[in-house]
C-alpha atoms as a PDB file:
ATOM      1  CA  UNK A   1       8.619  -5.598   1.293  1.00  0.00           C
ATOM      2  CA  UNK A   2       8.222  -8.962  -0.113  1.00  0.00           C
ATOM      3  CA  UNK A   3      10.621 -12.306   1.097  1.00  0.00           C
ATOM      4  CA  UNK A   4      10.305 -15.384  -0.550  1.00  0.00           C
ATOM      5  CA  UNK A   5      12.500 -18.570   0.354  1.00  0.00           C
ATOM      6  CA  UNK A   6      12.936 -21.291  -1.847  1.00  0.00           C
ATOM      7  CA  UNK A   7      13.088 -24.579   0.864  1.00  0.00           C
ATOM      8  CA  UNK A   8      13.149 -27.674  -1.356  1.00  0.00           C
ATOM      9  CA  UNK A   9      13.591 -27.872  -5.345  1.00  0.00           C
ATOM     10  CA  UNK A  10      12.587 -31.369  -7.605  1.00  0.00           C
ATOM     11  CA  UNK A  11      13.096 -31.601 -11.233  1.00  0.00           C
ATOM     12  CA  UNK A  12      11.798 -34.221 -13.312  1.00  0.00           C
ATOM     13  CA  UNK A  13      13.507 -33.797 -16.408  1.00  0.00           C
ATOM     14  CA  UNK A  14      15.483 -30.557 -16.902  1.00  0.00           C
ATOM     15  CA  UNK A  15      14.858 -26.793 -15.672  1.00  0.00           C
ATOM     16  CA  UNK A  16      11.465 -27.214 -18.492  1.00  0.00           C
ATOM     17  CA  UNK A  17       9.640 -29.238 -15.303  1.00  0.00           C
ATOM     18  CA  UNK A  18       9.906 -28.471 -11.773  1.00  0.00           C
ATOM     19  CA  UNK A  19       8.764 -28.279  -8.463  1.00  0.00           C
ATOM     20  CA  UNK A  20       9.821 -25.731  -5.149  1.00  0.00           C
ATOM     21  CA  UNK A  21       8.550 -25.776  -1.469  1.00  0.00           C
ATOM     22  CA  UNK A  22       8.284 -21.886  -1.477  1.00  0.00           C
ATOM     23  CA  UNK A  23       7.269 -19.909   1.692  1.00  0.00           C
ATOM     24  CA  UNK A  24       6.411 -16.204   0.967  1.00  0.00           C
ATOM     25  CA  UNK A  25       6.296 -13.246   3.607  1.00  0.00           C
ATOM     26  CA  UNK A  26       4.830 -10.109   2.934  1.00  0.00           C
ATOM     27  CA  UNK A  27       5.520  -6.945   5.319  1.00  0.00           C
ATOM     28  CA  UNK A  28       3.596  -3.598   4.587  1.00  0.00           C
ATOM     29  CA  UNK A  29       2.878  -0.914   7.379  1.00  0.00           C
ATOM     30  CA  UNK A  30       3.942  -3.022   9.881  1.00  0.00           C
ATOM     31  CA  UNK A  31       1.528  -6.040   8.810  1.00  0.00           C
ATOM     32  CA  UNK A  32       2.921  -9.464   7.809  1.00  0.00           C
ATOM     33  CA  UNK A  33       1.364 -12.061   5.155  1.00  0.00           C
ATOM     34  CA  UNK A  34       2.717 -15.746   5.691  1.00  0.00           C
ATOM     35  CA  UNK A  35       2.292 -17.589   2.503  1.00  0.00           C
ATOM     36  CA  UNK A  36       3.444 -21.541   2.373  1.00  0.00           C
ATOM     37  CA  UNK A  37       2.893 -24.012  -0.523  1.00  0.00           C
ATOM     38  CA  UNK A  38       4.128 -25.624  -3.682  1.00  0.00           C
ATOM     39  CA  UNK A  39       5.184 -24.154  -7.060  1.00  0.00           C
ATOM     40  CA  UNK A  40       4.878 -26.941 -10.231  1.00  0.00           C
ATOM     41  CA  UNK A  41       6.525 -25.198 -13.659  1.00  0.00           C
ATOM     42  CA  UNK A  42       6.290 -26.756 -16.710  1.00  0.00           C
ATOM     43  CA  UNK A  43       8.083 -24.724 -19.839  1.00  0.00           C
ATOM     44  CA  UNK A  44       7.265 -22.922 -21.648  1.00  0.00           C
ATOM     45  CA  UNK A  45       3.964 -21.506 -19.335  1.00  0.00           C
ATOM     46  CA  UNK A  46       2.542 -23.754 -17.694  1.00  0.00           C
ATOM     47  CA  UNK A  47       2.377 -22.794 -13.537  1.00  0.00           C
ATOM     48  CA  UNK A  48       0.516 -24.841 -11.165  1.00  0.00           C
ATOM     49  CA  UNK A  49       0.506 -22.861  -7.185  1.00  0.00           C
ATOM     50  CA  UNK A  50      -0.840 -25.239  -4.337  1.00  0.00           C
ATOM     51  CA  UNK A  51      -1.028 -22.934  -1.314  1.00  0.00           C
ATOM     52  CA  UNK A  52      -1.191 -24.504   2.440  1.00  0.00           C
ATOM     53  CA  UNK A  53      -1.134 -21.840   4.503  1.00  0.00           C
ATOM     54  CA  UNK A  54      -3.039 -19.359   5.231  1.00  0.00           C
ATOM     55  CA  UNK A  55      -5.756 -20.705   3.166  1.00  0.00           C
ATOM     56  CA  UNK A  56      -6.295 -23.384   1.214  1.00  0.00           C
ATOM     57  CA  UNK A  57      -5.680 -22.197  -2.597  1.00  0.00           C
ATOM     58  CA  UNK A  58      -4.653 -23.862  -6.085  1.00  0.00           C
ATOM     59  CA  UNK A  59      -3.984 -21.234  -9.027  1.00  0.00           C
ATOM     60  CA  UNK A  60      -3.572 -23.058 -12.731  1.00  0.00           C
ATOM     61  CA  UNK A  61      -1.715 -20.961 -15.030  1.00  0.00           C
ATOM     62  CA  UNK A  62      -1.700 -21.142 -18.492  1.00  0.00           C
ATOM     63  CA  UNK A  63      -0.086 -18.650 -20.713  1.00  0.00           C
ATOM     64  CA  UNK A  64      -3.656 -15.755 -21.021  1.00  0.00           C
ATOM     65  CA  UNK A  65      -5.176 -17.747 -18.221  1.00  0.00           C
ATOM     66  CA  UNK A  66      -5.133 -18.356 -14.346  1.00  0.00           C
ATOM     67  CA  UNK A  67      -7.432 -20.385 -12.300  1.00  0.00           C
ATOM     68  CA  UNK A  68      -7.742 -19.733  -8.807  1.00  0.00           C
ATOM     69  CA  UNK A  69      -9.564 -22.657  -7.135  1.00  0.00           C
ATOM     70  CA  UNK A  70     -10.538 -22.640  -3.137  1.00  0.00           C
ATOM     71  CA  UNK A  71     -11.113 -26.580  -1.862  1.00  0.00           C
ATOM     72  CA  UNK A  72     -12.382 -25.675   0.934  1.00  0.00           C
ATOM     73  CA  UNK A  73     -15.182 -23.443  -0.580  1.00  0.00           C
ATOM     74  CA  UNK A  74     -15.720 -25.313  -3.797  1.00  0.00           C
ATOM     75  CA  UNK A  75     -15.655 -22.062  -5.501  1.00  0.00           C
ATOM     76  CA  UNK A  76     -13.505 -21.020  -8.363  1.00  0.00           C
ATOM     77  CA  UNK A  77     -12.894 -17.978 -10.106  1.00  0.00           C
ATOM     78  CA  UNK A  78     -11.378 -17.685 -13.975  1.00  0.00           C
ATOM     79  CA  UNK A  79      -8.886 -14.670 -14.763  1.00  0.00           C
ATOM     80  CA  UNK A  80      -8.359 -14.225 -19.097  1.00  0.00           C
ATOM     81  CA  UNK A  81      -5.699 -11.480 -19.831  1.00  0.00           C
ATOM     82  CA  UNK A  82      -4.479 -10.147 -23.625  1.00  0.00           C
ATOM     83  CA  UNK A  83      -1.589 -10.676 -22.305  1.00  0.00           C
ATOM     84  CA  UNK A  84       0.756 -13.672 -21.170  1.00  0.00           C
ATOM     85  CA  UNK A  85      -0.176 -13.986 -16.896  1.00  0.00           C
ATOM     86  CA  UNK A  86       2.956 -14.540 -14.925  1.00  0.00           C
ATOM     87  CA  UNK A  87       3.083 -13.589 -10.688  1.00  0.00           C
ATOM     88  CA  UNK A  88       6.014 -11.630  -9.707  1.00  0.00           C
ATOM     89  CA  UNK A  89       6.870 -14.468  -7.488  1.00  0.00           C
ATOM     90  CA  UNK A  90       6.899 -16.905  -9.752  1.00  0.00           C
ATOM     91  CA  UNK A  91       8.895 -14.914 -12.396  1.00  0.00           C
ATOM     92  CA  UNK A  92      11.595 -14.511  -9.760  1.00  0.00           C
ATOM     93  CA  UNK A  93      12.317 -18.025 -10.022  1.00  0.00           C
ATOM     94  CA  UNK A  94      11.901 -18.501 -13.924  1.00  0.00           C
ATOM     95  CA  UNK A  95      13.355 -15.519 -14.421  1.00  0.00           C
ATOM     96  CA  UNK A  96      16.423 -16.658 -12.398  1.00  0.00           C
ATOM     97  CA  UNK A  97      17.399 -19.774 -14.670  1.00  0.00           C
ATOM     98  CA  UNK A  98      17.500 -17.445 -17.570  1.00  0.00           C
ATOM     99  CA  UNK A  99      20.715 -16.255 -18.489  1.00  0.00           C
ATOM    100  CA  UNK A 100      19.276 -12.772 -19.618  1.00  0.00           C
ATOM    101  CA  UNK A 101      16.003 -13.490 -17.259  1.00  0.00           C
ATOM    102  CA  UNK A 102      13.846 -14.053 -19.788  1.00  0.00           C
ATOM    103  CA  UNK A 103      13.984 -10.980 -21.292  1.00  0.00           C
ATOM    104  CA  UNK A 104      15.068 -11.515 -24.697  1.00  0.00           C
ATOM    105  CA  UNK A 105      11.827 -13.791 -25.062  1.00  0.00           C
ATOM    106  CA  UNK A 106       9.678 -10.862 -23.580  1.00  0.00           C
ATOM    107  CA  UNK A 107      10.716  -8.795 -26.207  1.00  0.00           C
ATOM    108  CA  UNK A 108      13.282  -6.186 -24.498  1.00  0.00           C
ATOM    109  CA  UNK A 109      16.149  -5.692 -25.773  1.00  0.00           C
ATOM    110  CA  UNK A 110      19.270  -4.725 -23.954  1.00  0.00           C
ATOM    111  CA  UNK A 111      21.111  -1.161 -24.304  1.00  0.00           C
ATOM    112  CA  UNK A 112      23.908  -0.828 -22.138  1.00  0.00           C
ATOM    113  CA  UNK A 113      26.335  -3.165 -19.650  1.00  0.00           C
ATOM    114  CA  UNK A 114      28.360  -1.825 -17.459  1.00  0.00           C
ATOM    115  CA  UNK A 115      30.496  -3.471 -14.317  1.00  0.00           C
ATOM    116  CA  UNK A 116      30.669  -2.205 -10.502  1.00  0.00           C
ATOM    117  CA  UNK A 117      32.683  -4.026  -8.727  1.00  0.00           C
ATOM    118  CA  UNK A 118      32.069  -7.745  -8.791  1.00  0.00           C
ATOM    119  CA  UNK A 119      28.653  -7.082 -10.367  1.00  0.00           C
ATOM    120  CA  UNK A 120      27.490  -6.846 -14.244  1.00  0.00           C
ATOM    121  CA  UNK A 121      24.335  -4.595 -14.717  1.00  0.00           C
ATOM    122  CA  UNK A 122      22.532  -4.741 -17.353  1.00  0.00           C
ATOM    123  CA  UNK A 123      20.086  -2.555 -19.058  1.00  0.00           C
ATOM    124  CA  UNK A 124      17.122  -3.214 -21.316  1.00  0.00           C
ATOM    125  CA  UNK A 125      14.595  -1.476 -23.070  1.00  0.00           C
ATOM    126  CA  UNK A 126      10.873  -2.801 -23.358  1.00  0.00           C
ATOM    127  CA  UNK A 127       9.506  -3.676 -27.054  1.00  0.00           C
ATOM    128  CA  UNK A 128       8.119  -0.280 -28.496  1.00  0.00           C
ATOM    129  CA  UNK A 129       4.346  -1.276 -27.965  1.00  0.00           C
ATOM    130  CA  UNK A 130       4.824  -1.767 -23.859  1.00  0.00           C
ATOM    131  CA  UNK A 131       7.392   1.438 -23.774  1.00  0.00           C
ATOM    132  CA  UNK A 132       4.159   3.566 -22.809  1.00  0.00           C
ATOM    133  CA  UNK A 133       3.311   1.606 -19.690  1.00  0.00           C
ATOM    134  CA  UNK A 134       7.170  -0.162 -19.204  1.00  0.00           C
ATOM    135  CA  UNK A 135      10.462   1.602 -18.482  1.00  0.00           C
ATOM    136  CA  UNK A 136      13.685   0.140 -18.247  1.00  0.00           C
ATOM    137  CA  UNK A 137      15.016  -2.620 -16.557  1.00  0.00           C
ATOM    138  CA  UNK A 138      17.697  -3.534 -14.965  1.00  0.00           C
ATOM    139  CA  UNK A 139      19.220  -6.818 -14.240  1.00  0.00           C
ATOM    140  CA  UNK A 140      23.166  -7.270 -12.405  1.00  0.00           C
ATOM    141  CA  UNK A 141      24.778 -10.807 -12.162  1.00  0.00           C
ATOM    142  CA  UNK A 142      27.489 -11.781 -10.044  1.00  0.00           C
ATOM    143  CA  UNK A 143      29.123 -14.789 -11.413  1.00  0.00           C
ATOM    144  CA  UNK A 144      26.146 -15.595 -13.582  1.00  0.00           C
ATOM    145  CA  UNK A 145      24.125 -15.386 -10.933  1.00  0.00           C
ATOM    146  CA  UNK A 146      21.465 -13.389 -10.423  1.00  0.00           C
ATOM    147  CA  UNK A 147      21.646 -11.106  -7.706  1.00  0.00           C
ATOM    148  CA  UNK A 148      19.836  -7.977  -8.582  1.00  0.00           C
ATOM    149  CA  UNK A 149      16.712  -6.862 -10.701  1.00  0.00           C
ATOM    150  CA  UNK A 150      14.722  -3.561 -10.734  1.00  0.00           C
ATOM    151  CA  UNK A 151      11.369  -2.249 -13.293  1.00  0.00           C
ATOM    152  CA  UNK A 152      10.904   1.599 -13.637  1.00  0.00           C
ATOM    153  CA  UNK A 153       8.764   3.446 -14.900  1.00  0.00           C
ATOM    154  CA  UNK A 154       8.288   4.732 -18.587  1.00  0.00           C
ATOM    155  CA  UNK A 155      10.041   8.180 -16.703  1.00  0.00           C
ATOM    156  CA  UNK A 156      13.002   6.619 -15.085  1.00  0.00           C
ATOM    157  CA  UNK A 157      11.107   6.155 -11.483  1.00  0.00           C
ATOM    158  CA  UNK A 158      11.891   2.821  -9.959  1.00  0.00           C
ATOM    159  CA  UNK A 159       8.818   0.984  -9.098  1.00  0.00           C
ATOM    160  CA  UNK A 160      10.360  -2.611  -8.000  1.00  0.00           C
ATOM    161  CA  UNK A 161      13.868  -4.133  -6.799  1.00  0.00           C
ATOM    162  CA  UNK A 162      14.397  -7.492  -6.046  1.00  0.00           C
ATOM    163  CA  UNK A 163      17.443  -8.769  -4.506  1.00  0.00           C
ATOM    164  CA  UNK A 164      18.519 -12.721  -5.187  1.00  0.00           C
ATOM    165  CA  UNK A 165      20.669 -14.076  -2.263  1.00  0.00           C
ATOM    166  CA  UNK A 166      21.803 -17.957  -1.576  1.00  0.00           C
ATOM    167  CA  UNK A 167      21.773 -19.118  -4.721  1.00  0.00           C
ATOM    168  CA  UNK A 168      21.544 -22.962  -5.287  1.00  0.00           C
ATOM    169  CA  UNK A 169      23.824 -24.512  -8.761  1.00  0.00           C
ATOM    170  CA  UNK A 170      21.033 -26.747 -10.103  1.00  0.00           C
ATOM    171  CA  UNK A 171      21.999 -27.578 -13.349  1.00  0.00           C
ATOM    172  CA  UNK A 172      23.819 -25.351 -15.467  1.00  0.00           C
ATOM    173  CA  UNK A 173      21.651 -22.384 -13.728  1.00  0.00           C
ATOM    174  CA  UNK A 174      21.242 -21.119 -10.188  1.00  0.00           C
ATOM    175  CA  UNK A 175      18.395 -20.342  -8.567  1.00  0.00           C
ATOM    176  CA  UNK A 176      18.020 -18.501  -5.886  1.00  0.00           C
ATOM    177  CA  UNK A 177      16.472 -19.625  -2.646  1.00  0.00           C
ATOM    178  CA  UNK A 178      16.275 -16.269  -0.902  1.00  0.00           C
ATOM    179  CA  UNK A 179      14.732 -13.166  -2.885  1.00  0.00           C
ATOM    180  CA  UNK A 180      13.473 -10.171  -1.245  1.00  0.00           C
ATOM    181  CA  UNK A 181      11.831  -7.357  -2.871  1.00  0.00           C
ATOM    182  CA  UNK A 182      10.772  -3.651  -2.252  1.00  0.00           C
ATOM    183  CA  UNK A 183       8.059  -1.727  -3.980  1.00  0.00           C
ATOM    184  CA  UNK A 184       7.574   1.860  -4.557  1.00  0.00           C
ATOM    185  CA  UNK A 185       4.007   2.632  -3.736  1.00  0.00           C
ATOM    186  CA  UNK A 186       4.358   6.176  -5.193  1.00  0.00           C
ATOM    187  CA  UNK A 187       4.436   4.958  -8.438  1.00  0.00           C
ATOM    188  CA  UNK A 188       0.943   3.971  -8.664  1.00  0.00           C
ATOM    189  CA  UNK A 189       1.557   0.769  -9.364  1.00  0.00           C
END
């Protein structure tokens, strides 16, 4: 179980540049990680995370690269993926000022709408290439708002669901300021 609450957001310009006081708390057999810090975006990838508490920490991310630097230490450590790196935690947020959540631009493409209630779901298909390690995923708004997002598996088994909650209107978007998130651990992942 994941919780992450949004406390403070700044923008400089537009949603492109922006800051959020972001506390973080994860819960798994019945142990709890406090995270508290600072989140700097700049569009299209640019991610800088200053961490406070529990340790001193700043991560620099950059599209196929993150830096993790510890002050304290002096000691740094450089992460290259193939791929574009962007934390879950961080993509909540992005993800949440995108009307589709960004996934369009990640190269899914969506397959089926339907409403229950008050809520539109959405469902998308990843690009061909990633269907062998992505499934589907599915996204429901509530008054373009993002309320609900799960990733399964490439065989239908649901591996994450996050659930958006206090949403602040900043801009023409919303963002959320509460999301909390459950993972399957029998998928592997």
């Amino acid at each position: 179980v994941l919780l992450m609450f949004v406390s403070e957001i700044s923008t400089f310009e537009s949603l492109s540049t922006f800051s959020a006081k972001v506390e973080r708390k994860f819960v798994e057999h019945h142990k709890e990680e406090f995270v508290k810090g600072t989140i700097y975006y700049q569009a299209p990838n640019k991610v800088v995370v200053e961490v406070d508490t529990p340790i001193e920490q700043v991560m620099a991310i950059t599209d196929k690269a993150m830096l993790i630097y510890y002050p304290n230490a002096r000691k740094a450590f450089r992460i290259k993926s193939k791929n574009p790196i962007t934390p879950p935690f961080i993509q909540s947020i992005i993800g949440a000022m995108k009307a589709d959540y960004g996934l369009t631009e990640a190269g899914y493409t969506m397959i089926k709408h339907e409403r229950k209630e008050d809520t539109l779901y959405t469902y998308w298909n990843p690009s061909s290439k990633m269907k062998k390690v992505l499934g589907i995923f599915i996204l429901g708004t509530v008054d373009n708002k993002i309320v609900y997002a799960e990733t399964q598996t490439p065989d239908g088994k649901s591996v994450a669901r996050s659930f958006y909650r206090n949403h602040l209107k900043f801009e023409d978007s919303y963002i959320p300021l509460e999301v909390f998130s459950e993972f399957d651990d029998e998928s592997g992942l």
